[in-house]
N, C-alpha and C. Protein backbone atom coordinates (compact mmCIF):
# COMPACT_ATOMS: atom_id res chain seq x y z
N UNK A 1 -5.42 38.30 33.58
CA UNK A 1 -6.16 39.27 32.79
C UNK A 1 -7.20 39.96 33.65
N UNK A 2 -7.88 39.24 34.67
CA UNK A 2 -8.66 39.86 35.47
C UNK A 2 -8.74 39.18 36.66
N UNK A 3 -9.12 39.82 37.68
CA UNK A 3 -8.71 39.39 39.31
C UNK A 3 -9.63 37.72 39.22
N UNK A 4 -10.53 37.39 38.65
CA UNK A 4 -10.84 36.18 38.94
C UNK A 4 -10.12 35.04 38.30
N UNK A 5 -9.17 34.92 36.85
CA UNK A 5 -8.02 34.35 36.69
C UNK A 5 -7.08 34.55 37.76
N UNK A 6 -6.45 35.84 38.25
CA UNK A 6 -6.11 35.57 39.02
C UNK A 6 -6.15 34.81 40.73
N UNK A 7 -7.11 34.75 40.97
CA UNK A 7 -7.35 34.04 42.22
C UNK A 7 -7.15 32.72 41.71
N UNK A 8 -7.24 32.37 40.58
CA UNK A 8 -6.97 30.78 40.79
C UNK A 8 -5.58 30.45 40.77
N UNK A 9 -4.68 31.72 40.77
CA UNK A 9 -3.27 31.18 40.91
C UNK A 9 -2.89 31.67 42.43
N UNK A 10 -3.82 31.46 43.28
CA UNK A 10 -3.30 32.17 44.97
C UNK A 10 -3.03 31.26 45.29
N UNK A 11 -1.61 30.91 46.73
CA UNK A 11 -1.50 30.02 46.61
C UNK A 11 -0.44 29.23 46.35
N UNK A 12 -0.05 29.39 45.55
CA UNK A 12 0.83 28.44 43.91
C UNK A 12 2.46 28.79 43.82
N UNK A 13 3.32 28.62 43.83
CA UNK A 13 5.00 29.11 44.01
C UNK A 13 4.81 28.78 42.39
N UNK A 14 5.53 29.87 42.12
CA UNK A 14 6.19 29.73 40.83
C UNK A 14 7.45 30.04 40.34
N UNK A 15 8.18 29.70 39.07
CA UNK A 15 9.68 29.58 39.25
C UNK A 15 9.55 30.55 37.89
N UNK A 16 10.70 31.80 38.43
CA UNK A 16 10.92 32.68 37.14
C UNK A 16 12.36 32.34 37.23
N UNK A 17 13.00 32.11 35.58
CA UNK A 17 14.45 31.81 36.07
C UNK A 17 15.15 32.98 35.90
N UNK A 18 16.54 32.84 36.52
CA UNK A 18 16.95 33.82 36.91
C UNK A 18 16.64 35.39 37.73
N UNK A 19 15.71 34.09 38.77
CA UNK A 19 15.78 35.07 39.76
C UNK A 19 15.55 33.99 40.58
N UNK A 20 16.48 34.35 42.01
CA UNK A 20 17.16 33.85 43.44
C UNK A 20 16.00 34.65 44.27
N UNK A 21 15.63 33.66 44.39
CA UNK A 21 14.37 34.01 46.20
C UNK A 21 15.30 33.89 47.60
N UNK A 22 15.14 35.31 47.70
CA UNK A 22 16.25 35.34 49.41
C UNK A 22 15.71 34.56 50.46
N UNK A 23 16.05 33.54 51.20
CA UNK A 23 16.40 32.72 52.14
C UNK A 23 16.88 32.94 53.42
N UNK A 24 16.77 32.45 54.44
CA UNK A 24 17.74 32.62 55.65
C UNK A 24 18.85 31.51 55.29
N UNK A 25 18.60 30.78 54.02
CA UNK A 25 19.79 29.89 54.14
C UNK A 25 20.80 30.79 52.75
N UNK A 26 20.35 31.16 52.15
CA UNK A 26 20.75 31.70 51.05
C UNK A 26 21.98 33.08 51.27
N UNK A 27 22.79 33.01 50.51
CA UNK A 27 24.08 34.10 50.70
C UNK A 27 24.44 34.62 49.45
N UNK A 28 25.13 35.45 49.32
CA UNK A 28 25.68 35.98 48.23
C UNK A 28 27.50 35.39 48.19
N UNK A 29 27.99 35.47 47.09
CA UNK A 29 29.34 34.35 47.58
C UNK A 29 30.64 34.83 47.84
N UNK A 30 30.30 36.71 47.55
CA UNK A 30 31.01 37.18 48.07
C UNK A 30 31.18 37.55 49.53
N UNK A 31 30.05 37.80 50.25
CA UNK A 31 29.99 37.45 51.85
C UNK A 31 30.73 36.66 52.09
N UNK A 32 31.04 35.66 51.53
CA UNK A 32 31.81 34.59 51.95
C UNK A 32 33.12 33.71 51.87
N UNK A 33 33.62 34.93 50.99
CA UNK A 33 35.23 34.56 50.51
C UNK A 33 35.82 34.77 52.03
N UNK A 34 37.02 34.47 52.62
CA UNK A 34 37.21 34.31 53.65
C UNK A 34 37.19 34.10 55.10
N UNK A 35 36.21 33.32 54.88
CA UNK A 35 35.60 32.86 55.88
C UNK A 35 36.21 31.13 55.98
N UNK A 36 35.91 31.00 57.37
CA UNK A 36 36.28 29.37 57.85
C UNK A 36 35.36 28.81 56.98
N UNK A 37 36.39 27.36 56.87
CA UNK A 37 34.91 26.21 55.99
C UNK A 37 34.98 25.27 57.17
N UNK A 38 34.17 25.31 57.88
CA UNK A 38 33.96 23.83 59.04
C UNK A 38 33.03 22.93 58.63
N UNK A 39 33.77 21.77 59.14
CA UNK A 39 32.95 21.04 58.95
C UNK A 39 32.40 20.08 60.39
N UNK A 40 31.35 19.50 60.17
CA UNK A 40 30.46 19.01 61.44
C UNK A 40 31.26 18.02 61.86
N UNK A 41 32.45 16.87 61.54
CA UNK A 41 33.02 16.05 62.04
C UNK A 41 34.50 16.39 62.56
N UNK A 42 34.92 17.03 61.05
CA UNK A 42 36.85 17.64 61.63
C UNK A 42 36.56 18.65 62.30
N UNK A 43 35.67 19.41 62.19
CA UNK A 43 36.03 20.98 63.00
C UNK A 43 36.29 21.72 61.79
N UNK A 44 37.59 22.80 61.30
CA UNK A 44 37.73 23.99 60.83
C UNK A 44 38.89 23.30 59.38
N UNK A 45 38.27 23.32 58.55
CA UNK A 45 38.93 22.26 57.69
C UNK A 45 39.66 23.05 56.11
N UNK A 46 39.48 24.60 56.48
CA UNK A 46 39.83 25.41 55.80
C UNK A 46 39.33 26.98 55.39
N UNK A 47 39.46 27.79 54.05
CA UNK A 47 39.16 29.38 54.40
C UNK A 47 38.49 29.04 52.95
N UNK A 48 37.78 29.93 52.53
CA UNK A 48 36.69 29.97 51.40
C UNK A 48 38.04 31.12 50.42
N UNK A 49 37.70 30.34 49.23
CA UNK A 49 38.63 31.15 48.63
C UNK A 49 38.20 31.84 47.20
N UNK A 50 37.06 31.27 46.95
CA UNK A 50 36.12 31.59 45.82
C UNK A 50 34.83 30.78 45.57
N UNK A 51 33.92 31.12 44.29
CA UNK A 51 33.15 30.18 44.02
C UNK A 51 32.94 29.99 42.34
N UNK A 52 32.79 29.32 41.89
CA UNK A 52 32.64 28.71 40.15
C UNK A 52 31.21 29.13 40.39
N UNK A 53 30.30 29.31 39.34
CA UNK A 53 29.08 29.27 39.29
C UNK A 53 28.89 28.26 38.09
N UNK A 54 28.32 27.11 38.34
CA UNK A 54 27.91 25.90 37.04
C UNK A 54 26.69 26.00 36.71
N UNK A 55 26.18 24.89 35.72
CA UNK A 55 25.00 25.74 35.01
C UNK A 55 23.79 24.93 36.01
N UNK A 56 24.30 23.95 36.95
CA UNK A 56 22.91 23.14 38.03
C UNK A 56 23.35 23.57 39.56
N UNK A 57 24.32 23.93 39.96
CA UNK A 57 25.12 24.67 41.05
C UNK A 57 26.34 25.10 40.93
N UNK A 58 26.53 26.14 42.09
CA UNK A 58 28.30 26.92 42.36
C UNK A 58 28.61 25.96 42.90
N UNK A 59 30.08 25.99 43.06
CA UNK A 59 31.30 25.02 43.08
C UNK A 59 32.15 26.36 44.25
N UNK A 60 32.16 25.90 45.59
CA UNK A 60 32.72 26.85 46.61
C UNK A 60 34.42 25.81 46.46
N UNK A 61 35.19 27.02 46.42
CA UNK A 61 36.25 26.26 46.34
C UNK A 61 37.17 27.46 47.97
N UNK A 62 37.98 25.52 48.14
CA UNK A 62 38.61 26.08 49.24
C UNK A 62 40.21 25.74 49.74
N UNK A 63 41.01 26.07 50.73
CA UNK A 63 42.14 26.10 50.78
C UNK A 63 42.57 25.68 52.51
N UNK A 64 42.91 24.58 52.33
CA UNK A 64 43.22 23.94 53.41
C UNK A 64 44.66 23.62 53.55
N UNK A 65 44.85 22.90 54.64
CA UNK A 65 46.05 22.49 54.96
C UNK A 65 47.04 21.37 54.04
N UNK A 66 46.26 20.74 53.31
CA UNK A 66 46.72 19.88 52.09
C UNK A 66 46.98 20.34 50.76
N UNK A 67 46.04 21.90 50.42
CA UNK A 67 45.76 22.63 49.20
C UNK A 67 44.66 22.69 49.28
N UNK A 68 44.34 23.12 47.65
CA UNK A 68 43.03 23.16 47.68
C UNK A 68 41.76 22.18 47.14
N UNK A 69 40.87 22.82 47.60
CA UNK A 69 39.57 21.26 47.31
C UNK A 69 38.33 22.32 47.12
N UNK A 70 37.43 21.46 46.51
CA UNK A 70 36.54 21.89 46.27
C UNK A 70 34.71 21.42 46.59
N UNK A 71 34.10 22.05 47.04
CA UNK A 71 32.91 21.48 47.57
C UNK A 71 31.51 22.15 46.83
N UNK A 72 30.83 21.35 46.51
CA UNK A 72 29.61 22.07 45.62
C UNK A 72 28.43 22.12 46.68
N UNK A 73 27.68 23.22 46.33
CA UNK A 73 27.26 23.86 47.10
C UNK A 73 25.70 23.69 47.02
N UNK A 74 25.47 22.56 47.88
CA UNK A 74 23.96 21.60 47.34
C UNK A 74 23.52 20.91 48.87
N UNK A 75 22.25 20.88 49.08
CA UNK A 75 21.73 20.51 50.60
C UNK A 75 22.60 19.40 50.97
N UNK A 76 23.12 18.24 50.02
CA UNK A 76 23.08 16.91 50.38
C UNK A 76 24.85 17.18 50.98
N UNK A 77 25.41 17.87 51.10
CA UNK A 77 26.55 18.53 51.76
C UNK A 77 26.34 19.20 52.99
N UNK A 78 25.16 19.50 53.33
CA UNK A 78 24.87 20.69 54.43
C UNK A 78 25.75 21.99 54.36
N UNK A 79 25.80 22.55 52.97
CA UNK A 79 26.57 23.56 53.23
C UNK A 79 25.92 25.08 53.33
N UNK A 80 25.92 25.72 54.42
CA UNK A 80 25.29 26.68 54.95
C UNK A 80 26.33 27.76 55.74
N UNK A 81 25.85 29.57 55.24
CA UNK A 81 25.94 30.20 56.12
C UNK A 81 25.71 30.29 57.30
N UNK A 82 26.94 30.19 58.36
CA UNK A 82 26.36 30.88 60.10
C UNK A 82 27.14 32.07 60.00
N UNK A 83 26.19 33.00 59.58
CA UNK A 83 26.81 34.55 59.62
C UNK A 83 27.15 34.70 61.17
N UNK A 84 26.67 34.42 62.42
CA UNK A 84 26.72 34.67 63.79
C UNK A 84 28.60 33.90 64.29
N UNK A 85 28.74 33.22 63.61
CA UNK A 85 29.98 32.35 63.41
C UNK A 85 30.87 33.05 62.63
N UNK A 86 30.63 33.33 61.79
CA UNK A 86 31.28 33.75 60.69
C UNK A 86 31.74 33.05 59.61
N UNK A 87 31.12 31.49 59.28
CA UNK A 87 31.74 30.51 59.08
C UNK A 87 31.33 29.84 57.55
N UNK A 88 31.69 29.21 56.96
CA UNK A 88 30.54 28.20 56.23
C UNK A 88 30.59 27.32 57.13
N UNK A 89 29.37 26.72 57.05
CA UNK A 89 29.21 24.82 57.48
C UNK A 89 29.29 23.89 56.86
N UNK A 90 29.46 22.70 56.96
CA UNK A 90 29.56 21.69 55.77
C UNK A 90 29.51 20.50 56.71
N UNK A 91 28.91 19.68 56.29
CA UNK A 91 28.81 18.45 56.35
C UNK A 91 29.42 17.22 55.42
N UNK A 92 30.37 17.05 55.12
CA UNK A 92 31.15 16.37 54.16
C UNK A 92 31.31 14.53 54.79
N UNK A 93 31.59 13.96 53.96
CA UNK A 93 31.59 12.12 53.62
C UNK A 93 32.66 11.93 53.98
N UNK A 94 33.07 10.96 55.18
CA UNK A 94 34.45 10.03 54.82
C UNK A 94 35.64 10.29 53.57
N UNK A 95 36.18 10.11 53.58
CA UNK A 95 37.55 10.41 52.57
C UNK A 95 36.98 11.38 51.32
N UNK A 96 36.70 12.35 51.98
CA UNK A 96 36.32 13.62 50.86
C UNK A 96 37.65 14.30 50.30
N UNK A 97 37.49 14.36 48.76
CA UNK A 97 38.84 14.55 47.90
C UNK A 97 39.75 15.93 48.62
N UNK A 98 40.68 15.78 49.06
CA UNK A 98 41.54 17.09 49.38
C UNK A 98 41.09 17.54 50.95
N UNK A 99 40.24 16.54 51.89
CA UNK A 99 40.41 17.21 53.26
C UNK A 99 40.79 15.57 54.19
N UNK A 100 41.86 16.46 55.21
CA UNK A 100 41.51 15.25 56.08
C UNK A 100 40.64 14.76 56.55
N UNK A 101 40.79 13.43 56.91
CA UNK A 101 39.82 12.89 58.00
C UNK A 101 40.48 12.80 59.29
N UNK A 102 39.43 12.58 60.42
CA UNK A 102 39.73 13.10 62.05
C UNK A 102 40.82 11.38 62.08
N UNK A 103 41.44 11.82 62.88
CA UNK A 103 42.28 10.10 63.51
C UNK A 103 41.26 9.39 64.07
């Protein structure tokens, strides 16, 4: 209402929903339909073929050498744009549903 209410919110992050704060980690998901999906242990483990949007995260779905699989799109995956790559990244678990694992 007046600049001295306001100063007591300097400072302070606040969350308006539906709205996406741009990132250097952050993408749009169409940038990213065809692109490699690598991952940090196999290497190149498939091509981005879409994304679901759910109501707590998107759901990047992809198409590999087995079919397709799907990976949600949340830190604890490491899944990240390298636009300089051209790639997604991913960091995926031991016997993850629908990709190989290395021999």
């Amino acid at each position: 209402k007046d600049r001295n209410e306001a100063e007591a919110f300097k400072g302070r992050e606040f969350f308006v929903e539906g709205v996406e704060v741009e990132s250097e980690e952050s993408f749009m998901s169409d940038e990213a339909i065809g692109l490699d999906i690598v991952d940090g242990r196999r290497g190149r483990i498939g091509t981005v073929i879409g994304f679901v949007g759910l109501p707590s995260y998107a759901l990047m779905l992809g198409e590999g050498w087995n079919g397709r699989f799907e990976i949600p799109v949340v830190k604890g995956l490491g899944v990240k744009l390298d636009r300089q790559a051209k790639s997604m990244m991913v960091e995926l678990p031991s016997q993850y549903p629908g990709v190989d694992d290395e021999d």
